[in-house]
Protein backbone atom coordinates (compact mmCIF):
# COMPACT_ATOMS: atom_id res chain seq x y z
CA UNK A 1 10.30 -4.87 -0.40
CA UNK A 2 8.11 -7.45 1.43
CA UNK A 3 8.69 -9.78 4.73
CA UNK A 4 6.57 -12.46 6.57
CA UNK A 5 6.86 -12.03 9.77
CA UNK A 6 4.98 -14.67 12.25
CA UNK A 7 3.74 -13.02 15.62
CA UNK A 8 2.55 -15.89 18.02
CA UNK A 9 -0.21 -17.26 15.50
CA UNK A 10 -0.65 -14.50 13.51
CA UNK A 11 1.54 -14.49 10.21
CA UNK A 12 1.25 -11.88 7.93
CA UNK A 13 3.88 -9.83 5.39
CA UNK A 14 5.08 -5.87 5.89
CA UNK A 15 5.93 -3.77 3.65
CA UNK A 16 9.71 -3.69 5.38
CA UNK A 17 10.60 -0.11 3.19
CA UNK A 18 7.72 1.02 4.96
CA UNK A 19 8.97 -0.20 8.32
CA UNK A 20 12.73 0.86 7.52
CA UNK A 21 11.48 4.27 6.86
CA UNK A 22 9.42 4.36 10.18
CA UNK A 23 12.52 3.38 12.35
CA UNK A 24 14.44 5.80 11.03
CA UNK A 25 12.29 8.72 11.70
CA UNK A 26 12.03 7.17 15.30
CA UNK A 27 15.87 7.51 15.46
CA UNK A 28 15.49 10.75 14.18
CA UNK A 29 13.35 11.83 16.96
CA UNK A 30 15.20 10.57 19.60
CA UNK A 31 18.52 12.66 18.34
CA UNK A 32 16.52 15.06 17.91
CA UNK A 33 14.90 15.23 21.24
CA UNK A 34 18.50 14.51 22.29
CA UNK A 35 19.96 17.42 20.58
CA UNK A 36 17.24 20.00 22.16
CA UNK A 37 17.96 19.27 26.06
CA UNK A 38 19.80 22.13 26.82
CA UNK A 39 17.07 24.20 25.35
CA UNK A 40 14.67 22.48 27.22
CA UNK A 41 13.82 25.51 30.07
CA UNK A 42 12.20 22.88 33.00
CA UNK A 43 15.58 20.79 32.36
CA UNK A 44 13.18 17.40 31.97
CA UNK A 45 14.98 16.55 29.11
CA UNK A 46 15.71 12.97 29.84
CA UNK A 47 12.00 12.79 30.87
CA UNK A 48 10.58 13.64 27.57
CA UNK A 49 12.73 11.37 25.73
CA UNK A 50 11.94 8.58 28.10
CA UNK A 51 7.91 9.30 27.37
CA UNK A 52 8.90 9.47 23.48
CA UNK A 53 10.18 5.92 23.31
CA UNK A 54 7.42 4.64 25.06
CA UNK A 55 5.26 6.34 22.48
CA UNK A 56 7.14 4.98 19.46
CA UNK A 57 7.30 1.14 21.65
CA UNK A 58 3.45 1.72 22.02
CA UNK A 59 2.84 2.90 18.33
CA UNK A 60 4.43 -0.15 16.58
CA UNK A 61 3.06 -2.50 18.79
CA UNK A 62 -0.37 -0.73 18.06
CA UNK A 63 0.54 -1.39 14.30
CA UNK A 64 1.63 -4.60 14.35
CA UNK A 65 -1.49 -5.76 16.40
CA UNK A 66 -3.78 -3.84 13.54
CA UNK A 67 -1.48 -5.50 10.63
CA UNK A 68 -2.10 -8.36 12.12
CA UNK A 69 -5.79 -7.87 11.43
CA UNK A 70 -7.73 -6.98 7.83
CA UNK A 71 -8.86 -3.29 7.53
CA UNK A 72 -12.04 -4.88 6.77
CA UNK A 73 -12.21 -5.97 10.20
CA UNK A 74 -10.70 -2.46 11.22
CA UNK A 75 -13.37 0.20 9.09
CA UNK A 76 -16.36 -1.16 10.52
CA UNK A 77 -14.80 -0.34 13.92
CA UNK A 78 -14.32 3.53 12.93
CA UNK A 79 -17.99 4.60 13.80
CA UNK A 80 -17.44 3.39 17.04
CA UNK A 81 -14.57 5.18 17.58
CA UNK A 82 -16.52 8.59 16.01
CA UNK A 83 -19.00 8.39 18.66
CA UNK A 84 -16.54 7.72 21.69
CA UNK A 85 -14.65 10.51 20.26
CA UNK A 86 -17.62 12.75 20.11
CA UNK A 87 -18.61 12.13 23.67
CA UNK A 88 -14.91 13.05 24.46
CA UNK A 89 -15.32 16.56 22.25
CA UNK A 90 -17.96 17.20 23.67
CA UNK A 91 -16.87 17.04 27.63
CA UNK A 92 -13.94 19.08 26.69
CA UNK A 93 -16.39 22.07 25.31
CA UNK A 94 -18.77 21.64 28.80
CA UNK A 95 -15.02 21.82 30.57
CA UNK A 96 -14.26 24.90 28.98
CA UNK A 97 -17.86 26.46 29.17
CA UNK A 98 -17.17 25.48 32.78
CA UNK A 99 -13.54 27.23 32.97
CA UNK A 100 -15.00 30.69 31.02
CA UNK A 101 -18.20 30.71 33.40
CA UNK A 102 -16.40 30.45 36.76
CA UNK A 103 -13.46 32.41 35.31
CA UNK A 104 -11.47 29.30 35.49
CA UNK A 105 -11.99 28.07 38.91
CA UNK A 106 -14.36 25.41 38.08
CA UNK A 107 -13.65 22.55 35.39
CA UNK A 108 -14.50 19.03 34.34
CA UNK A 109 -11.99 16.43 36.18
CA UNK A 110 -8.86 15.98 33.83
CA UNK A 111 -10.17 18.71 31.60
CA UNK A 112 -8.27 21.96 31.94
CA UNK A 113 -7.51 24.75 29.97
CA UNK A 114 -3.99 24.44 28.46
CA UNK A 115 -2.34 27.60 26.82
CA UNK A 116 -5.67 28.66 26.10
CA UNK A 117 -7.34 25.71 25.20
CA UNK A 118 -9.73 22.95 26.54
CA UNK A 119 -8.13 20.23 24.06
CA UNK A 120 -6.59 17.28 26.32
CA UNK A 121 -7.40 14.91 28.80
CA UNK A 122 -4.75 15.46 31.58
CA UNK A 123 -5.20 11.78 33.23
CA UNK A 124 -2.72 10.45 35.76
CA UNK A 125 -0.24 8.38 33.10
CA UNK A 126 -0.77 10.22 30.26
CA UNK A 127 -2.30 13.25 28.34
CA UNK A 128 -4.92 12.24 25.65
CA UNK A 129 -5.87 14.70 23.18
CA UNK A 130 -9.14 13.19 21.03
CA UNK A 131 -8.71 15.51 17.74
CA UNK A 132 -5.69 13.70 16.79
CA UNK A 133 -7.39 10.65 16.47
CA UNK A 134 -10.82 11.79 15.22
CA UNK A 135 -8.54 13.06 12.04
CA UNK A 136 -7.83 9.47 11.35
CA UNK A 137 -11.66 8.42 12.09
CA UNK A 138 -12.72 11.28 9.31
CA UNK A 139 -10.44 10.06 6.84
CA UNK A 140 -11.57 6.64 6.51
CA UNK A 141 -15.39 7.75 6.70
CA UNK A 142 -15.04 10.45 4.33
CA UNK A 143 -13.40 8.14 1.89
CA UNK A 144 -16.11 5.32 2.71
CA UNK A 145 -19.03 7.85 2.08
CA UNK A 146 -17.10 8.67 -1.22
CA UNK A 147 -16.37 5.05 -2.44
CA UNK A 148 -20.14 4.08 -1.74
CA UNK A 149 -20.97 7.26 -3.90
CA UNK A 150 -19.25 6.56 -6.59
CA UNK A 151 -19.97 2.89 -7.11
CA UNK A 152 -23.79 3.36 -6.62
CA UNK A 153 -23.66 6.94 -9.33
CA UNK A 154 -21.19 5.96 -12.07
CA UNK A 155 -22.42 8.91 -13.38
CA UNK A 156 -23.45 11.54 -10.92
CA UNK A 157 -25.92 14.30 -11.72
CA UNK A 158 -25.98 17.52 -10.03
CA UNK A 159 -28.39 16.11 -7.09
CA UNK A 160 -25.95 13.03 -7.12
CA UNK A 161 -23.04 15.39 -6.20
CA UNK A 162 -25.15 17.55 -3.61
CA UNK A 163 -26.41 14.81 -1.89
CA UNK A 164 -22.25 13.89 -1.36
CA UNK A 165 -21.87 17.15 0.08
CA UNK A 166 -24.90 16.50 2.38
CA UNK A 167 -23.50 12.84 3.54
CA UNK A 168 -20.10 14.77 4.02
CA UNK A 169 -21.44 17.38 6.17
CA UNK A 170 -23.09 15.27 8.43
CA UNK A 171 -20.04 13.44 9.88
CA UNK A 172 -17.68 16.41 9.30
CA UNK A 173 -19.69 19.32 11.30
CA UNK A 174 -20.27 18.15 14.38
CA UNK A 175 -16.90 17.22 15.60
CA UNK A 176 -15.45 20.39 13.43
CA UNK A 177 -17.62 22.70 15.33
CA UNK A 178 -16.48 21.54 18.93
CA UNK A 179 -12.49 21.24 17.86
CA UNK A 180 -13.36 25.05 16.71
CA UNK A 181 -14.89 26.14 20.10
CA UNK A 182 -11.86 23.87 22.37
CA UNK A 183 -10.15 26.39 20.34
CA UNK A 184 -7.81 24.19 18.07
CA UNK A 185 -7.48 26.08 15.04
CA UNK A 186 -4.75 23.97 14.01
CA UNK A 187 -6.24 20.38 14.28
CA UNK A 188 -9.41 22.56 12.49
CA UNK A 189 -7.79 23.18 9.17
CA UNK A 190 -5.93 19.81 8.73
CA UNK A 191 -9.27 18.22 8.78
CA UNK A 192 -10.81 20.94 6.62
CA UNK A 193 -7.73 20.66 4.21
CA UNK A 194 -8.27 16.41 3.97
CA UNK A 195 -12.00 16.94 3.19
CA UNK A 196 -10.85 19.30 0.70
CA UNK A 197 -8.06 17.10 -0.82
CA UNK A 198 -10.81 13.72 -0.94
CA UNK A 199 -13.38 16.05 -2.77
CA UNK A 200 -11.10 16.79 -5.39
CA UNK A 201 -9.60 13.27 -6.23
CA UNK A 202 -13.49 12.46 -5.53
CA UNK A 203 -14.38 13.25 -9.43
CA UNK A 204 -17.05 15.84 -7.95
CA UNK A 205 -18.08 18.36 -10.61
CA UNK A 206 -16.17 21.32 -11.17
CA UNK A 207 -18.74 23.99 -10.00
CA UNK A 208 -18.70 23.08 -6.84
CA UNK A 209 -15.02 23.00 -6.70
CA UNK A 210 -15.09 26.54 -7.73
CA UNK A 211 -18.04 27.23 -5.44
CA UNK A 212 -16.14 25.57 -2.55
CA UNK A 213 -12.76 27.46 -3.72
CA UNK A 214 -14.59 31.00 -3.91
CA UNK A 215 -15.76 30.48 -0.65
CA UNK A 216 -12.62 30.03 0.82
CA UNK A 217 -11.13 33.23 -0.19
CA UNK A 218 -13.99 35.02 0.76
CA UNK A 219 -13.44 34.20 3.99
CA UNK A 220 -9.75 35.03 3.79
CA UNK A 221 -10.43 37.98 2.30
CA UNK A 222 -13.00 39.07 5.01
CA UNK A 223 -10.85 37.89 7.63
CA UNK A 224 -7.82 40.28 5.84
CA UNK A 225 -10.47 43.27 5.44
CA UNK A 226 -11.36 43.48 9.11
CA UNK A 227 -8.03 43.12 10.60
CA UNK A 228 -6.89 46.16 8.80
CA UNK A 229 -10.09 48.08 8.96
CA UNK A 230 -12.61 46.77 11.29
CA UNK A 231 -9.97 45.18 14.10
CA UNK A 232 -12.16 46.18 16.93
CA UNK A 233 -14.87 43.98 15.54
CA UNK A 234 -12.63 41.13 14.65
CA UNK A 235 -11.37 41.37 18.12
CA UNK A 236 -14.73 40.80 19.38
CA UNK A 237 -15.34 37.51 17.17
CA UNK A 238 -12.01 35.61 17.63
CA UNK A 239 -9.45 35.54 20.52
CA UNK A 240 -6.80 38.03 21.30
CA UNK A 241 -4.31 34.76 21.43
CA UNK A 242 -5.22 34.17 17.67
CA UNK A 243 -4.85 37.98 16.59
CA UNK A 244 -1.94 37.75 18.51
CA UNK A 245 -0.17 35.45 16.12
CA UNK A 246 -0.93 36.84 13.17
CA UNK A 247 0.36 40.05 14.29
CA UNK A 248 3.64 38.14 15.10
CA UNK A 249 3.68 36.39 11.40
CA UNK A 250 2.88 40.16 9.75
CA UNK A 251 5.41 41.49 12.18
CA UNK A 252 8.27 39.37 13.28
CA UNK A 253 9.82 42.34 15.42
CA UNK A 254 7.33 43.74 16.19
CA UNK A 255 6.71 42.14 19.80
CA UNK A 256 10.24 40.14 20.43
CA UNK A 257 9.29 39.69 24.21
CA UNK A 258 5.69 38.46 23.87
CA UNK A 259 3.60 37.01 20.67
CA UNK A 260 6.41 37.48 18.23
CA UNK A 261 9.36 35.50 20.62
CA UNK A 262 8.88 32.10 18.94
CA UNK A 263 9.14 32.75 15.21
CA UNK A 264 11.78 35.75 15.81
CA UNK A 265 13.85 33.44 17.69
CA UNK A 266 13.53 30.70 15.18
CA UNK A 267 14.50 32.54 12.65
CA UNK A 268 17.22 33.97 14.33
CA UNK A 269 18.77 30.06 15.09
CA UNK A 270 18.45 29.04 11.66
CA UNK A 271 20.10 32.52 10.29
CA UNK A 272 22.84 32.38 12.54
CA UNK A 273 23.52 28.99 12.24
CA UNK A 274 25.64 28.82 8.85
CA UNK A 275 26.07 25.12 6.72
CA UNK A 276 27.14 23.22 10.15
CA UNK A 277 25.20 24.87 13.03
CA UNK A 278 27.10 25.44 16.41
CA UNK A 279 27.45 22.09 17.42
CA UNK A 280 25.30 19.48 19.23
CA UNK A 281 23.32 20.45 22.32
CA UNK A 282 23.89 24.18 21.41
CA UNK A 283 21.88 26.66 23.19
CA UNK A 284 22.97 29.84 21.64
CA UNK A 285 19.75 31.14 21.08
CA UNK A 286 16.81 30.14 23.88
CA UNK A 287 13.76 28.14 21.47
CA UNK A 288 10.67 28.31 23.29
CA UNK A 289 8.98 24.16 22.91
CA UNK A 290 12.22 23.53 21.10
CA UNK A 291 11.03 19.92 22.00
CA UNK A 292 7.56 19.83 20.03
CA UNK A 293 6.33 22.44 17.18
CA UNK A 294 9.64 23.77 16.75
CA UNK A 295 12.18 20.92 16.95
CA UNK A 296 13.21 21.87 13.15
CA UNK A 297 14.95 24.94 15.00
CA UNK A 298 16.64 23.13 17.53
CA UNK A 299 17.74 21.25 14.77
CA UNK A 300 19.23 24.10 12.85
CA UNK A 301 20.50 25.68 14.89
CA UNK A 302 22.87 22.94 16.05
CA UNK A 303 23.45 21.47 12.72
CA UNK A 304 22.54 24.16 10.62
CA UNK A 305 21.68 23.61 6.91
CA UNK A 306 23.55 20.14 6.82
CA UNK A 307 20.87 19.20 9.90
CA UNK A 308 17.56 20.97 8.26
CA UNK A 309 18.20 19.25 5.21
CA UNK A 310 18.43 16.01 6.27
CA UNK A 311 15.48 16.63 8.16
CA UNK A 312 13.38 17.81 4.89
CA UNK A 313 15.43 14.67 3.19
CA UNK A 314 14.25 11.82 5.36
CA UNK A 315 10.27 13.61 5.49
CA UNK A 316 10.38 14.08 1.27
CA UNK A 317 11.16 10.51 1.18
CA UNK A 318 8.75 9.15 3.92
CA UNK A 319 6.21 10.73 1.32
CA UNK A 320 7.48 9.98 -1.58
CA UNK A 321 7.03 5.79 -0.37
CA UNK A 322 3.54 6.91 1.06
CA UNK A 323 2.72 8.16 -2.92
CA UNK A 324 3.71 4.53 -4.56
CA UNK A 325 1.39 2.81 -2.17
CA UNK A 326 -1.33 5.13 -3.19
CA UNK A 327 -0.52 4.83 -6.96
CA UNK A 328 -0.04 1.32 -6.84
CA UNK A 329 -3.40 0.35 -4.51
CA UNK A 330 -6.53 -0.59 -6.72
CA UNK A 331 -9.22 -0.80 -4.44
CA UNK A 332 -11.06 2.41 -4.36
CA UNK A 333 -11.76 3.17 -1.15
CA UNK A 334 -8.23 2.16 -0.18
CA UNK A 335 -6.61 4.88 -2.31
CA UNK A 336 -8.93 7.56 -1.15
CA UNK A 337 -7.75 6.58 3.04
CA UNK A 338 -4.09 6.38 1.76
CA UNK A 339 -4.62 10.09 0.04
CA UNK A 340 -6.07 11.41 2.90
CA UNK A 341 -3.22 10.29 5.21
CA UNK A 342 -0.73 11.90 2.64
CA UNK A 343 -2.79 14.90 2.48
CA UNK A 344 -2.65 14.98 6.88
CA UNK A 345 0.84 14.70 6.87
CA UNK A 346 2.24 16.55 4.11
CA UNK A 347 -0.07 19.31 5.17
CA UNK A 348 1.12 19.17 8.72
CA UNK A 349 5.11 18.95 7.35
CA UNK A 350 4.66 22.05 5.22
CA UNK A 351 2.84 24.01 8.27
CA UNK A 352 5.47 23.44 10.56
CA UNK A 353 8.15 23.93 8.99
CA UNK A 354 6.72 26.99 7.18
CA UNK A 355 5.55 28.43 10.45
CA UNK A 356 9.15 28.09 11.89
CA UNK A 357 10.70 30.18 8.53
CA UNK A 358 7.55 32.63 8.71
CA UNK A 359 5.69 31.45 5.43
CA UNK A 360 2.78 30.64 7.71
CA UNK A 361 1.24 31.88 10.47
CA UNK A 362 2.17 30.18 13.57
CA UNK A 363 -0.61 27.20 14.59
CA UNK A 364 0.97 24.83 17.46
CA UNK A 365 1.26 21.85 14.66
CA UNK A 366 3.96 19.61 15.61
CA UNK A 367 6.47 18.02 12.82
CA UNK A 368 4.79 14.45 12.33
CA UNK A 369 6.82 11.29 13.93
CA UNK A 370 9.73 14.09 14.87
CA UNK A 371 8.29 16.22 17.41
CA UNK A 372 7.53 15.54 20.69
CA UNK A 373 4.12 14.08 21.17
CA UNK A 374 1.83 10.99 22.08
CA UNK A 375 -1.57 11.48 21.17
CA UNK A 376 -0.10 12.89 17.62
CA UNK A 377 2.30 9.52 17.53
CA UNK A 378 -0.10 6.92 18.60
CA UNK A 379 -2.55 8.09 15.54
CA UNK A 380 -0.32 8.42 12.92
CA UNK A 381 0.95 4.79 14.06
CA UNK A 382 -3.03 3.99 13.60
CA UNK A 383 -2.95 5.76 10.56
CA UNK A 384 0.00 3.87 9.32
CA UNK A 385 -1.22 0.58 10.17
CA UNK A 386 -3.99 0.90 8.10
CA UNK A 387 -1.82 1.75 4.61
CA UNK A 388 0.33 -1.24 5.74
CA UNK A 389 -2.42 -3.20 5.38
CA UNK A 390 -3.35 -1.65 2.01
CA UNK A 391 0.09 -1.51 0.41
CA UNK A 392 0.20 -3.79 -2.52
CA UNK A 393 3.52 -6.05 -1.19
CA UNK A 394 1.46 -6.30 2.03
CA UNK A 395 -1.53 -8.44 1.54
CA UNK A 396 -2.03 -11.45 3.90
CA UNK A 397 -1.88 -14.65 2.26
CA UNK A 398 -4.51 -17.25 2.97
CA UNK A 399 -5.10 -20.90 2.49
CA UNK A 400 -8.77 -21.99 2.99
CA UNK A 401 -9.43 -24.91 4.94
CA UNK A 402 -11.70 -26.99 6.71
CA UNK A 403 -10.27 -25.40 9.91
CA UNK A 404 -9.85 -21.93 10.31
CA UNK A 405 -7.99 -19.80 7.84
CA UNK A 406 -4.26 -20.19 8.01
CA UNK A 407 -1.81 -17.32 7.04
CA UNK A 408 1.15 -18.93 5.31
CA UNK A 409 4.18 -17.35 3.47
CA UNK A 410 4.17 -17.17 -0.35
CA UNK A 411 6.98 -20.23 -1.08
CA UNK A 412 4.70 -22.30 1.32
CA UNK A 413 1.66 -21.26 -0.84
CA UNK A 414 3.56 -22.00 -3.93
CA UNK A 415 4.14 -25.43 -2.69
CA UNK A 416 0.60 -26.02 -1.64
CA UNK A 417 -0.50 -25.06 -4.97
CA UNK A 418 2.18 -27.56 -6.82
CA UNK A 419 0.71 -30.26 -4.43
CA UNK A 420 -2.44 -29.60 -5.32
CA UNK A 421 -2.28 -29.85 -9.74
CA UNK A 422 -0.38 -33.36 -8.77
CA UNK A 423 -2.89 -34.33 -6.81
CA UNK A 424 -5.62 -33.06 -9.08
């Protein structure tokens, strides 16, 4: 379903099913947000809500300024935006060398350490966290470097797919390595997980599929092997916050008062909770951030499985419209940027709301366009943009002039092109 719609000069058509499906996970965020106040423990309920519209007013106009524009005019911008990000990566990881030196007395200015890590920018009228964006920035590079690839090696040789790797690696280690040491584990292996998803729809050779693949569980596998026989040296190499929650997805009941009190009492709200829940604003059980990573709770456990399914409902078909734009959209390096957004956010659904039932260790991801969040809003807005520009029922129309080029609706075109065999 398509719509011109004419902002000041610029005129250009939306993919409205799109933009319907947007607006209603908005609304579903506010009732959401709604819904959680009384499990809200610093009682700012109204105060988050009031920060989440302001997001969601911010996103769409952040869209509608960027549909406005061709992402030909928008991609060349994204290596600009790589290197501001860097420079903001890498201030966070002097803040934090800052905070572990001094013992956490000393830090960068709007730099410090938030439940154990340096990962936003704390500034007077907002928090700014540079990870969520960079995730957009990597997808359209990534995608670029494999577009370019393919077009200039129809068909790639060994060397041809190595030296893909190599190209890969150079844009996607440096800012993985400094999201690793903020620590973000999270934002680490939603990045990792889109580079995976682009190699494979990438038509790289199977070997290194299997090469990439075998490394993975290696490193599962070692990970598994010292935890339960060499924890004192795994102890030494990551966190005791990280062990932590893996010993709380292992062992639900294990801790109920410390690292195991978020998914025990999650799971406890959505088993208790029945078909219908215990009503709106329930606060039967207490949710710890019932606001942000685990709104799907605070959903259950009001609504129960009427609410959690209409949650999974409206998300399922958010993708599912996401899927025809990527199956319909011919360009090349257009499909591989819409992929790697579906591959973000279907990645990010299935880890929250996995984490919450206890499929998945706990990893502070948020529910996309649900939870409570700027930074994670404002980029996915970005994001979005960009696949309105590329869905197929959203391309600008253009008549070519003597003047400047003049966006005009289709029947107008259609007109101008009736005109014109007369004429001619």
């Amino acid at each position: 379903m398509k719509q011109t719609i004419t902002l000041g000069k610029h005129t250009f058509r939306i993919d409205t099913g799109f933009l319907i499906m947007l607006i209603l996970l908005g609304l579903t965020s506010f009732f959401a947000l709604y819904n959680a106040f009384n499990l809200i423990s610093d009682g700012s309920g109204y105060g988050y809500m009031f920060r989440q519209i302001i997001w969601y007013v911010i996103g769409f106009t952040a869209m509608f300024f960027l549909c406005s524009m061709q992402n030909k005019a928008i991609y060349p911008l994204m290596k600009k935006a790589y290197n501001f990000l860097m420079v903001c990566l890498v201030y966070l990881l002097i803040s934090r060398l800052l905070i572990l030196v001094s013992s956490g007395s000393i830090y960068l200015p709007f730099a410090n350490e938030i439940n154990g890590a340096v990962s936003w920018f704390s500034l007077p009228f907002a928090s700014f966290q540079p990870s969520e964006f960079i995730k957009i920035v990597l997808i359209v590079m990534i995608s670029k470097i494999i577009a370019t690839h393919q077009e200039e090696h129809p068909n790639p040789t060994n060397k041809d797919d190595l030296e893909l790797l190599i190209k890969i690696g150079k844009v996607l280690l440096p800012p993985l390595i400094l999201i690793f040491l903020q620590p973000d584990t999270g934002v680490m292996i939603i990045i990792l997980l889109n580079t995976l998803i682009l190699l494979l729809c990438s038509g790289i050779r199977k070997q290194y599929v299997w090469i990439i693949g075998i490394l993975i569980l290696c490193v599962v596998a070692g990970f598994f092997f010292l935890y339960f026989f060499q924890r004192d040296l795994l102890e030494a190499l990551l966190s005791n916050y990280r062990l932590a929650r893996i010993d709380a997805w292992l062992d639900p009941e294990g801790n109920i008062q410390g690292s195991s009190n978020q998914l025990y009492t999650a799971l406890l709200s959505l088993g208790s909770a029945g078909l219908s829940g215990h009503g709106l604003q329930a606060d039967i059980i207490a949710i710890p951030e019932a606001h942000t990573d685990f709104i799907f709770a605070a959903v259950g456990q009001c609504f129960g499985l009427l609410g959690t399914t209409f949650i999974l409902a409206i998300c399922f078909a958010f993708d599912i419209v996401l899927f025809k734009i990527a199956y319909n959209t011919k360009d090349r390096m257009d499909r591989f940027v819409v992929i790697g957004v579906i591959a973000m956010l279907v990645y990010q659904q299935f880890q929250n709301l996995g984490m919450i039932v206890g499929l998945v260790p706990i990893t502070g991801i948020t529910l996309p366009m649900i939870s409570y969040g700027g930074s994670s809003i404002l980029s996915y807005f970005i994001a979005f943009a960009i696949v309105m520009n590329i869905s197929p029922v959203s391309k600008k129309v253009w008549v070519v002039g003597k003047k400047k080029p003049k966006k005009v609706s289709t029947l107008k075109r259609r007109s101008l092109i009736k005109t014109f065999k007369k004429t001619h």
